[in-house]
C-alpha atoms as a PDB file:
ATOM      1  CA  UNK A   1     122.571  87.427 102.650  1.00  0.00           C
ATOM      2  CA  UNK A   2     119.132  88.304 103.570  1.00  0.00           C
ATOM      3  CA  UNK A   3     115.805  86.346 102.463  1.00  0.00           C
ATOM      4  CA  UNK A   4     112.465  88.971 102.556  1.00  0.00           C
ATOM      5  CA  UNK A   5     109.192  87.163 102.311  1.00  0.00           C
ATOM      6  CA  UNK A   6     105.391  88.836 102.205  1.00  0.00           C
ATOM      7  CA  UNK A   7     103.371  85.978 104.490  1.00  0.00           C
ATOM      8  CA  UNK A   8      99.950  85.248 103.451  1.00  0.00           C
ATOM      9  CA  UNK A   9      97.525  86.844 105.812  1.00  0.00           C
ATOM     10  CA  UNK A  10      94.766  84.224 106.767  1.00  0.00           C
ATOM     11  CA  UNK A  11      92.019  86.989 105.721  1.00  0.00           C
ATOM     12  CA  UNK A  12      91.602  90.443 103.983  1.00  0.00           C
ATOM     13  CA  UNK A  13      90.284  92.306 107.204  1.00  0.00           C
ATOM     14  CA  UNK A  14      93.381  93.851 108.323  1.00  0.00           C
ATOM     15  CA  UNK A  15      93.754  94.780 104.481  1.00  0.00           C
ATOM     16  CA  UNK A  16      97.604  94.125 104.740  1.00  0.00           C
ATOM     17  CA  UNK A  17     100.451  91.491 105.044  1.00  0.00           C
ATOM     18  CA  UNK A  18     103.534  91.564 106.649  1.00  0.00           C
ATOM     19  CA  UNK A  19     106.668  91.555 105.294  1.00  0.00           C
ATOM     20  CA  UNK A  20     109.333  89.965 107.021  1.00  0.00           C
ATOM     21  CA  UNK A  21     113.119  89.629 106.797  1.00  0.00           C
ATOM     22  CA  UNK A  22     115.607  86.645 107.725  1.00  0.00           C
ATOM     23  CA  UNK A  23     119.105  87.263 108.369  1.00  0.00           C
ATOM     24  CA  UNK A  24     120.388  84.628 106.214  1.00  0.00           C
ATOM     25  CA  UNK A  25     119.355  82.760 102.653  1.00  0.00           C
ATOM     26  CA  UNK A  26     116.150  80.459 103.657  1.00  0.00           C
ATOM     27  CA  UNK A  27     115.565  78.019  99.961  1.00  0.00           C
ATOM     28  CA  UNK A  28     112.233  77.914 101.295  1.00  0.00           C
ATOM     29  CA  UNK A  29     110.863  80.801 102.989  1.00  0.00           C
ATOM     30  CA  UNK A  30     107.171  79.845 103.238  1.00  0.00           C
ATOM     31  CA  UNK A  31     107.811  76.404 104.833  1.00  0.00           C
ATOM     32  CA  UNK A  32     110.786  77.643 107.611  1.00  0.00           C
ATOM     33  CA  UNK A  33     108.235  81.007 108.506  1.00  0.00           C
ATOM     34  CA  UNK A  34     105.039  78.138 109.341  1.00  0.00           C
ATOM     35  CA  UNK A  35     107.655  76.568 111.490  1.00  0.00           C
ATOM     36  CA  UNK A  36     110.269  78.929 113.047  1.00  0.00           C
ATOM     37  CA  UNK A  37     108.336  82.195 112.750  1.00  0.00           C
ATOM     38  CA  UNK A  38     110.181  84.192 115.786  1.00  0.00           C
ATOM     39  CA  UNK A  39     113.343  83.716 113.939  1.00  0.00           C
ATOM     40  CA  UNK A  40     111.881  86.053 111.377  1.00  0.00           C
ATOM     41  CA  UNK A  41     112.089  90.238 111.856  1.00  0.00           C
ATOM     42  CA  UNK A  42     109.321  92.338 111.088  1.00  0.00           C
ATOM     43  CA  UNK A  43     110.183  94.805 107.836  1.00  0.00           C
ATOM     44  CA  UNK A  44     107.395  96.166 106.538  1.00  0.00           C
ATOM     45  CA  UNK A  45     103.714  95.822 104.978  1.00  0.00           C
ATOM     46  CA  UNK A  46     102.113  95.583 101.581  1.00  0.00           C
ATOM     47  CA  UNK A  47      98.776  96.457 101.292  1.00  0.00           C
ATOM     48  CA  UNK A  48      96.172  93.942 100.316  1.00  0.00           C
ATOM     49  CA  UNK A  49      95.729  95.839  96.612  1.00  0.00           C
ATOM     50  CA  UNK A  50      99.505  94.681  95.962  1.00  0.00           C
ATOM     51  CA  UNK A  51     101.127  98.066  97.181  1.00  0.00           C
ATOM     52  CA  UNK A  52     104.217  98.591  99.107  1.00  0.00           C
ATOM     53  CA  UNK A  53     102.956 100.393 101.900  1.00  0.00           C
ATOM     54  CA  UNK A  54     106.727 100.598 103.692  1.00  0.00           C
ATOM     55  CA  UNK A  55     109.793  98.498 103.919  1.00  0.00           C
ATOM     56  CA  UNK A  56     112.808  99.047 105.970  1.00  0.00           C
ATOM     57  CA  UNK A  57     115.107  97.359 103.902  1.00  0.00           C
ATOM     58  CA  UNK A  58     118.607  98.606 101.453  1.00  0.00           C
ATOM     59  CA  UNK A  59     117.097 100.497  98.622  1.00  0.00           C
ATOM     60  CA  UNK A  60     118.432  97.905  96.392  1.00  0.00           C
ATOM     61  CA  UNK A  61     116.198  95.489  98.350  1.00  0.00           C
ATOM     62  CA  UNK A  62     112.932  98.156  97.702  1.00  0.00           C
ATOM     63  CA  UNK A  63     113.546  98.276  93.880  1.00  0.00           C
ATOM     64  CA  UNK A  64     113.682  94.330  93.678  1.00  0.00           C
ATOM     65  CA  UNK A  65     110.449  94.228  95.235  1.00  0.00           C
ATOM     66  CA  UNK A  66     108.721  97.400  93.518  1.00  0.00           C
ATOM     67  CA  UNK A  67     109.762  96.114  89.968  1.00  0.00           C
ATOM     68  CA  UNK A  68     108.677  92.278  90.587  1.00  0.00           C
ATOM     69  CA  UNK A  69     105.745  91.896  88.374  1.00  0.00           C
ATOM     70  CA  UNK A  70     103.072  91.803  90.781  1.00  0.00           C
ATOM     71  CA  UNK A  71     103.362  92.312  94.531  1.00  0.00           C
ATOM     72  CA  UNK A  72     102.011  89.217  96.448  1.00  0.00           C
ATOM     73  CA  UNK A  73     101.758  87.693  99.375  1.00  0.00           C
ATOM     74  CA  UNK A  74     104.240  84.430  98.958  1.00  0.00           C
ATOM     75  CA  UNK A  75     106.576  86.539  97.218  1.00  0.00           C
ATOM     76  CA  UNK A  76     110.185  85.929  98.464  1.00  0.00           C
ATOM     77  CA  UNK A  77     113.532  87.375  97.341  1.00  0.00           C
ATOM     78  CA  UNK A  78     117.175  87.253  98.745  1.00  0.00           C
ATOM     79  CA  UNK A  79     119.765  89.965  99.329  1.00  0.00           C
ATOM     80  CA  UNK A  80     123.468  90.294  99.955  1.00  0.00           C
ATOM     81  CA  UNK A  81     123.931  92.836 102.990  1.00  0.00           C
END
């Protein structure tokens, strides 16, 4: 199981966020990525309009993401490898 998580960037002037990827189910990935964030692996960005800009993730992990209602940053969602 796999827990993906878009962090909040702390402004728009990169005009992305990361997405990052933890190797096991975090109930709170927002909280444990403030304080353990180099147990976390870099997986792709989103762009700051909301778009997937790439992922390296399952493809069953791209459509969860794609067909959430809105892209955001804060957005988490878990996976079984």
């Amino acid at each position: 199981m796999s827990t993906f998580y878009i962090v909040p960037a702390f402004s728009d002037q990169a005009g992305q966020c990361r997405i990052v990827r933890h190797d096991r189910r975090i109930k709170n990935p927002a909280r444990h990525h403030r304080e353990h964030p180099e147990e976390w692996k870099e997986a792709g960005l989103m762009s700051s309009q909301g778009r997937l800009v790439c992922l390296e993730a399952s493809a069953m992990m791209a459509q969860i993401i794609l067909h959430s209602q809105t892209i955001s940053s804060a957005l988490s969602s878990d996976t079984v490898n």
